[in-house]
C-alpha atoms as a PDB file:
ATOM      1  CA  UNK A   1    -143.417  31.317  64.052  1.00  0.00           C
ATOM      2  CA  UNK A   2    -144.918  29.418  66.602  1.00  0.00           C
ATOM      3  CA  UNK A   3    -143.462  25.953  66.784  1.00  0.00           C
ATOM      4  CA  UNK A   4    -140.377  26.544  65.061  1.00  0.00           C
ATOM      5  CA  UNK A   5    -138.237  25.527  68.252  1.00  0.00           C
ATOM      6  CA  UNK A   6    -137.343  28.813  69.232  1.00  0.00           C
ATOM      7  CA  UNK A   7    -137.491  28.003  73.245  1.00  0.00           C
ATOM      8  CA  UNK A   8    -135.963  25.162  72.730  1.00  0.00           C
ATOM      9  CA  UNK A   9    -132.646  26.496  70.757  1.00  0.00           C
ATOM     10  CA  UNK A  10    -132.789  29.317  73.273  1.00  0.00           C
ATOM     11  CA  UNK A  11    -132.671  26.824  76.120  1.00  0.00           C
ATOM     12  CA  UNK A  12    -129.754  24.900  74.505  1.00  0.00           C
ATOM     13  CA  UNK A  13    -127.226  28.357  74.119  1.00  0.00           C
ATOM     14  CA  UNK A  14    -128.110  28.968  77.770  1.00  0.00           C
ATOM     15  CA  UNK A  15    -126.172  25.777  77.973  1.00  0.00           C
ATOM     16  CA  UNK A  16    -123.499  26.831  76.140  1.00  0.00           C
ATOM     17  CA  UNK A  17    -122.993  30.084  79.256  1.00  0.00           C
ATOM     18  CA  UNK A  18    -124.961  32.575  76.457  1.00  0.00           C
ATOM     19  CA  UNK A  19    -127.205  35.398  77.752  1.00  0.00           C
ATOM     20  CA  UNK A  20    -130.851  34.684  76.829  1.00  0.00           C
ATOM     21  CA  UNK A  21    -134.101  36.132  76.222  1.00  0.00           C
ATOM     22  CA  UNK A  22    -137.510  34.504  75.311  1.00  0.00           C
ATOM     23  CA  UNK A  23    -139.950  37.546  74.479  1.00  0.00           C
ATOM     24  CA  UNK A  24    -142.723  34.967  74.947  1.00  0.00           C
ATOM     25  CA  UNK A  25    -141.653  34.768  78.338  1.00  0.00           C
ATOM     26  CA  UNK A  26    -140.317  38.221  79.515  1.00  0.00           C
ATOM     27  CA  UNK A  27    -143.881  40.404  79.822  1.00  0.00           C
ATOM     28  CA  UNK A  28    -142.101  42.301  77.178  1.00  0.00           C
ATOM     29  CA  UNK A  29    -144.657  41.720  74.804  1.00  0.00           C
ATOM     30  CA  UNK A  30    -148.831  42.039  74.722  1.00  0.00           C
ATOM     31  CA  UNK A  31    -151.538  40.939  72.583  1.00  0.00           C
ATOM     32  CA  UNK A  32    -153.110  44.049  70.577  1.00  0.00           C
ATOM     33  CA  UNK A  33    -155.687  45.088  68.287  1.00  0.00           C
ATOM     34  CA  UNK A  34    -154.191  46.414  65.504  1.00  0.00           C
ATOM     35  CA  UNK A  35    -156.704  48.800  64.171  1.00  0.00           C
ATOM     36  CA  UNK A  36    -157.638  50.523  67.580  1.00  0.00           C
ATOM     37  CA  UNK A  37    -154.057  49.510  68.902  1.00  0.00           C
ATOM     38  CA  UNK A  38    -155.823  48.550  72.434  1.00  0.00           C
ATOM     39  CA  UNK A  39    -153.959  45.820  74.014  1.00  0.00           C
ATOM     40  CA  UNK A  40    -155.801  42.488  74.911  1.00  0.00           C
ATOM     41  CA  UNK A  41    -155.628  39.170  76.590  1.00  0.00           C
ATOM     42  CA  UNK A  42    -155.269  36.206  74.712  1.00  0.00           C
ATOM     43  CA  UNK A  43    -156.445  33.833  77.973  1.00  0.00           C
ATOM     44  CA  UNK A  44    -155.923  29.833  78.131  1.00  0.00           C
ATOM     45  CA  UNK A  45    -159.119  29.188  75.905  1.00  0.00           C
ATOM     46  CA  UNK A  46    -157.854  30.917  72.791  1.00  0.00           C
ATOM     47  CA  UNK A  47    -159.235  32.565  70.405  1.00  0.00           C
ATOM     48  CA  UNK A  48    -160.631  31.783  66.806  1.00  0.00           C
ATOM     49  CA  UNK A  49    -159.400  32.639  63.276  1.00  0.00           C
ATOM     50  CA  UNK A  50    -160.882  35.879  63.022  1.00  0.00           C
ATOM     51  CA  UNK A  51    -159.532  37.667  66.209  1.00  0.00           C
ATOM     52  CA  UNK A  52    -155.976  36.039  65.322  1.00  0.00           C
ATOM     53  CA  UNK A  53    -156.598  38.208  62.096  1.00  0.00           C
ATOM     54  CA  UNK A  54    -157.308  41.307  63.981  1.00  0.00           C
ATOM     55  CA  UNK A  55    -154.637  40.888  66.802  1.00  0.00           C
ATOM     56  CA  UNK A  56    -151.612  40.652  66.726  1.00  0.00           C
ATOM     57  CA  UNK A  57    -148.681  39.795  69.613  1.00  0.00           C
ATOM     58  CA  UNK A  58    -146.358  43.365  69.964  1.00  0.00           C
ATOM     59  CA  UNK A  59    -143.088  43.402  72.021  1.00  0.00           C
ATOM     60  CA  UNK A  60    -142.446  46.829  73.291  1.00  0.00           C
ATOM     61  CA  UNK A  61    -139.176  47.652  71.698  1.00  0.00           C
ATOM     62  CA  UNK A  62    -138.066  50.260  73.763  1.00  0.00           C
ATOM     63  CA  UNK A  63    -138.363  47.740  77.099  1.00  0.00           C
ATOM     64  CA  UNK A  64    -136.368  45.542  74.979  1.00  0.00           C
ATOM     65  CA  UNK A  65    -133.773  48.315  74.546  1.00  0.00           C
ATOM     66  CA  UNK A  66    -133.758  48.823  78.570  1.00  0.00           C
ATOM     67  CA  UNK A  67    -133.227  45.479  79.108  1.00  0.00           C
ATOM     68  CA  UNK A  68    -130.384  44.652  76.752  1.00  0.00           C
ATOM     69  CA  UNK A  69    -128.582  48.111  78.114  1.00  0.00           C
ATOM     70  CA  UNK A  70    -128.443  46.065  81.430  1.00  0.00           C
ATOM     71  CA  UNK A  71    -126.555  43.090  80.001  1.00  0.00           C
ATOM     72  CA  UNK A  72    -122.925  43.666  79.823  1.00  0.00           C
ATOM     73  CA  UNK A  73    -121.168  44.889  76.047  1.00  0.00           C
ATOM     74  CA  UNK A  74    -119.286  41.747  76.019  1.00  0.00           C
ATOM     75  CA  UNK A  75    -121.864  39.359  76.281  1.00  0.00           C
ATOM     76  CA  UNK A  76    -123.204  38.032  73.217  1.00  0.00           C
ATOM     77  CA  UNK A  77    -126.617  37.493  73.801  1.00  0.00           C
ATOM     78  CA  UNK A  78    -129.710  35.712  71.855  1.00  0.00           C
ATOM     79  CA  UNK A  79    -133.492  36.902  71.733  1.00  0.00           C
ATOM     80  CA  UNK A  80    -136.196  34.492  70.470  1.00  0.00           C
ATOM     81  CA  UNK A  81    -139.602  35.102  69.331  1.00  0.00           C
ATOM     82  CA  UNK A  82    -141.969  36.222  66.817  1.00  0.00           C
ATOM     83  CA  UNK A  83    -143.674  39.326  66.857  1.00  0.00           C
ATOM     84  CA  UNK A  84    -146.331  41.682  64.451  1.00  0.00           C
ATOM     85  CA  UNK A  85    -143.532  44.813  64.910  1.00  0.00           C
ATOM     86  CA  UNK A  86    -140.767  42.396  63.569  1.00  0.00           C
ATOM     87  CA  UNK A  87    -138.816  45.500  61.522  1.00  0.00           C
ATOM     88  CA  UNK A  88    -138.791  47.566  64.365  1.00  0.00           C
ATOM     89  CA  UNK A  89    -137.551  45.024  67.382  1.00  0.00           C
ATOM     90  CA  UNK A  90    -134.941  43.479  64.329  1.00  0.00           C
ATOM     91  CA  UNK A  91    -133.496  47.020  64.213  1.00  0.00           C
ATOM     92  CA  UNK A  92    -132.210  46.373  67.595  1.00  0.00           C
ATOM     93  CA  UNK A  93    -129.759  43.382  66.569  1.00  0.00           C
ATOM     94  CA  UNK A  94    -126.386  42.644  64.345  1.00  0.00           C
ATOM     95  CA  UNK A  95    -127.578  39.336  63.977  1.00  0.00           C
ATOM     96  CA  UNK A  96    -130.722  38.064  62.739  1.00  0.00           C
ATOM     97  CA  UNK A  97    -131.857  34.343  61.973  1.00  0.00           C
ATOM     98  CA  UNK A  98    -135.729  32.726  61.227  1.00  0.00           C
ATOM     99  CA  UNK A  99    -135.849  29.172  62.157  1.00  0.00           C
ATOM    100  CA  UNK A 100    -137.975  27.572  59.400  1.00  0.00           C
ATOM    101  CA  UNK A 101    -139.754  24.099  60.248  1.00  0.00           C
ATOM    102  CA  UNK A 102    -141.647  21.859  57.590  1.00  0.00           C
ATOM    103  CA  UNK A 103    -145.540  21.766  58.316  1.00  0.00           C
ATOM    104  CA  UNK A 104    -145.727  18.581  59.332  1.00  0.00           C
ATOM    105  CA  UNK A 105    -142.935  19.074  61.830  1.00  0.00           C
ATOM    106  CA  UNK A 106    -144.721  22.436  62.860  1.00  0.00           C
ATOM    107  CA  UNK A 107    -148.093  20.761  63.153  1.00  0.00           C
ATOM    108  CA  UNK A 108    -146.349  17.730  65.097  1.00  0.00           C
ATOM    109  CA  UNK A 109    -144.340  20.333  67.385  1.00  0.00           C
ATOM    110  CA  UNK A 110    -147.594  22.284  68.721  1.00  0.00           C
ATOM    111  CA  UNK A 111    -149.878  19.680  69.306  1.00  0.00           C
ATOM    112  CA  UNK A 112    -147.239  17.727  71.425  1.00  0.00           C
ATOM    113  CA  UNK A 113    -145.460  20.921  73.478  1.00  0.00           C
ATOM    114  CA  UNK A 114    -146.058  21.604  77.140  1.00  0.00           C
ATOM    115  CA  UNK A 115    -144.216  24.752  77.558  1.00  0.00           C
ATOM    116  CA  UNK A 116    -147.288  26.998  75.397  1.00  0.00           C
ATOM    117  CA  UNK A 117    -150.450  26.587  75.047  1.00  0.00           C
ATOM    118  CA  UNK A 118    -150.933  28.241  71.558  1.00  0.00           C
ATOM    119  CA  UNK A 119    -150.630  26.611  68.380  1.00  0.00           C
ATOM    120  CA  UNK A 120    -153.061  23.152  69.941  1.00  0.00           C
ATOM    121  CA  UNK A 121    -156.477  24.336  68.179  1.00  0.00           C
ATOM    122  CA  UNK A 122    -156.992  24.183  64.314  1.00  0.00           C
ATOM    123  CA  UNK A 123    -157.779  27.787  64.603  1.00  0.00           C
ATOM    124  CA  UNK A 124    -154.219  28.848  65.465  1.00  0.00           C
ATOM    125  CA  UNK A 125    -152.200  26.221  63.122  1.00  0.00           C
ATOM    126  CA  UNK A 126    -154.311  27.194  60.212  1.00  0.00           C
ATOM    127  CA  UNK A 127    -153.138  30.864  62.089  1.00  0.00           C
ATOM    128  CA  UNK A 128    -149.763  30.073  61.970  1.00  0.00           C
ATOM    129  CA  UNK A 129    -149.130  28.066  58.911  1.00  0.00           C
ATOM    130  CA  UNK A 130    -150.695  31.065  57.276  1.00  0.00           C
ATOM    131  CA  UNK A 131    -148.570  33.511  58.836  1.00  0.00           C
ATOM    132  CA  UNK A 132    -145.400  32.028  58.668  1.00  0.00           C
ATOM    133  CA  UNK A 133    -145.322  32.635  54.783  1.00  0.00           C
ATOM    134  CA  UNK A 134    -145.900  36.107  55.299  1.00  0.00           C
ATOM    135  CA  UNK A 135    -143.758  36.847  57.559  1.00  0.00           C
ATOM    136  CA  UNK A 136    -141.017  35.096  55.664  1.00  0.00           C
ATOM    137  CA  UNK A 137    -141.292  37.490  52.754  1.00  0.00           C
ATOM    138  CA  UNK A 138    -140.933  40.973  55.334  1.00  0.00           C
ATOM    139  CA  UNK A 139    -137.527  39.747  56.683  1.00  0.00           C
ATOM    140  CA  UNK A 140    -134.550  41.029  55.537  1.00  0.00           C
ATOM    141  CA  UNK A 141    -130.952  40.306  55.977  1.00  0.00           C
ATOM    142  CA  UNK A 142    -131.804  37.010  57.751  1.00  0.00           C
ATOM    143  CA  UNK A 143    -130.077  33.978  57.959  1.00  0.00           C
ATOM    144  CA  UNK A 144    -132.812  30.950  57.566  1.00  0.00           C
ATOM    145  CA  UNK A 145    -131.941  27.999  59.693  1.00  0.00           C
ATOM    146  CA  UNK A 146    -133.603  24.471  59.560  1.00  0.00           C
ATOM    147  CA  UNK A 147    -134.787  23.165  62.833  1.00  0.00           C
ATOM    148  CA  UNK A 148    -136.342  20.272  61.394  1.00  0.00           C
ATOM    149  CA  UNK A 149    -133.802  18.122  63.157  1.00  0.00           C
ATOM    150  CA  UNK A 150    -133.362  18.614  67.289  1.00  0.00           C
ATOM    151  CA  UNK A 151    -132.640  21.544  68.740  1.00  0.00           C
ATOM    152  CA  UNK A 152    -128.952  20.576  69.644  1.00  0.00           C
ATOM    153  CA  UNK A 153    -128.192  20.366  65.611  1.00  0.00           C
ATOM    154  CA  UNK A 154    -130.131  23.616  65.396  1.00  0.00           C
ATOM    155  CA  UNK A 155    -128.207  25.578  67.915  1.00  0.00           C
ATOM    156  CA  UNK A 156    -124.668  24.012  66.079  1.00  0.00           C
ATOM    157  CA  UNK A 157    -125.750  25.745  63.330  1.00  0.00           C
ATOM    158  CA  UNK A 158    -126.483  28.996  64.495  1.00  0.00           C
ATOM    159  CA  UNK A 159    -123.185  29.048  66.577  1.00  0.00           C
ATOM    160  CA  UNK A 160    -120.971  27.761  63.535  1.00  0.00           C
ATOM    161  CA  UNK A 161    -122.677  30.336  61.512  1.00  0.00           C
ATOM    162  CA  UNK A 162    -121.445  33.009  63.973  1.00  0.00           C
ATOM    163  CA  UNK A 163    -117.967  31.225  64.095  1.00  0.00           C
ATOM    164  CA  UNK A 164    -118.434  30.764  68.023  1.00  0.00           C
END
């Protein structure tokens, strides 16, 4: 979820020379209704509890697919983010991890970022918080990391749990 430190980890293993994609960051993925499926914008304001209820944040999986066909076989390459279609973009990768965060670190994380605007108003942390149980109980065949401590220990972790 939001928060978690998923930027940040991703920044770190593009330190380490790894390929790296943020789908927050790559137009790869769109706000969306999910009854009538019509995509939206979220905007800078934000929205309330309510529309976060009725929305959700898609990545278009076969874009993803393009884009990864582009990146050469022996490249070992990490994608970060958190998205409503989850099953269907996870499908995609050998590999899966979900960085969990305590709440108080999660709540401390989004008020105090300046790479993303969402996660600042009570609306979206209550959102989030919310969510983030949820979508723990969907994933399968994940590996659960801590990033409670920095994002250096974080990415140590991953790495040593992919012996690289």
């Amino acid at each position: 979820m939001a928060g978690t430190g998923k930027t940040s980890v991703l920044a770190e293993l593009q330190k380490y020379g790894f390929v790296v994609i943020d789908l927050d960051a790559t137009g790869l993925c769109r706000w969306k209704n999910k009854e009538t499926e019509e995509f939206t914008e979220y905007g800078l304001q934000g929205k309330d509890y309510d529309w976060l209820q009725h929305h959700g944040w898609y990545c278009d999986v076969e874009k993803l697919k393009i884009l990864l066909s582009c990146i050469r076989e022996d490249k070992n390459v990490f994608v970060g983010g958190i998205v409503e279609n989850l099953y269907d973009v996870s499908q995609v990768f050998d590999k899966k991890f979900l960085l969990s965060v305590d709440k108080s670190i999660l709540k401390e994380r989004l008020l105090t970022r300046t790479n993303n605007h969402f996660g600042k108003k009570q609306d979206e942390q209550q959102f989030i918080i919310e969510s983030s149980a949820k979508i723990s109980e969907k994933l399968l065949n994940f590996v659960e990391i801590s990033s409670n401590d920095s994002s250096q220990k974080t990415t140590k972790n991953i790495l040593k749990e992919l012996n690289l």
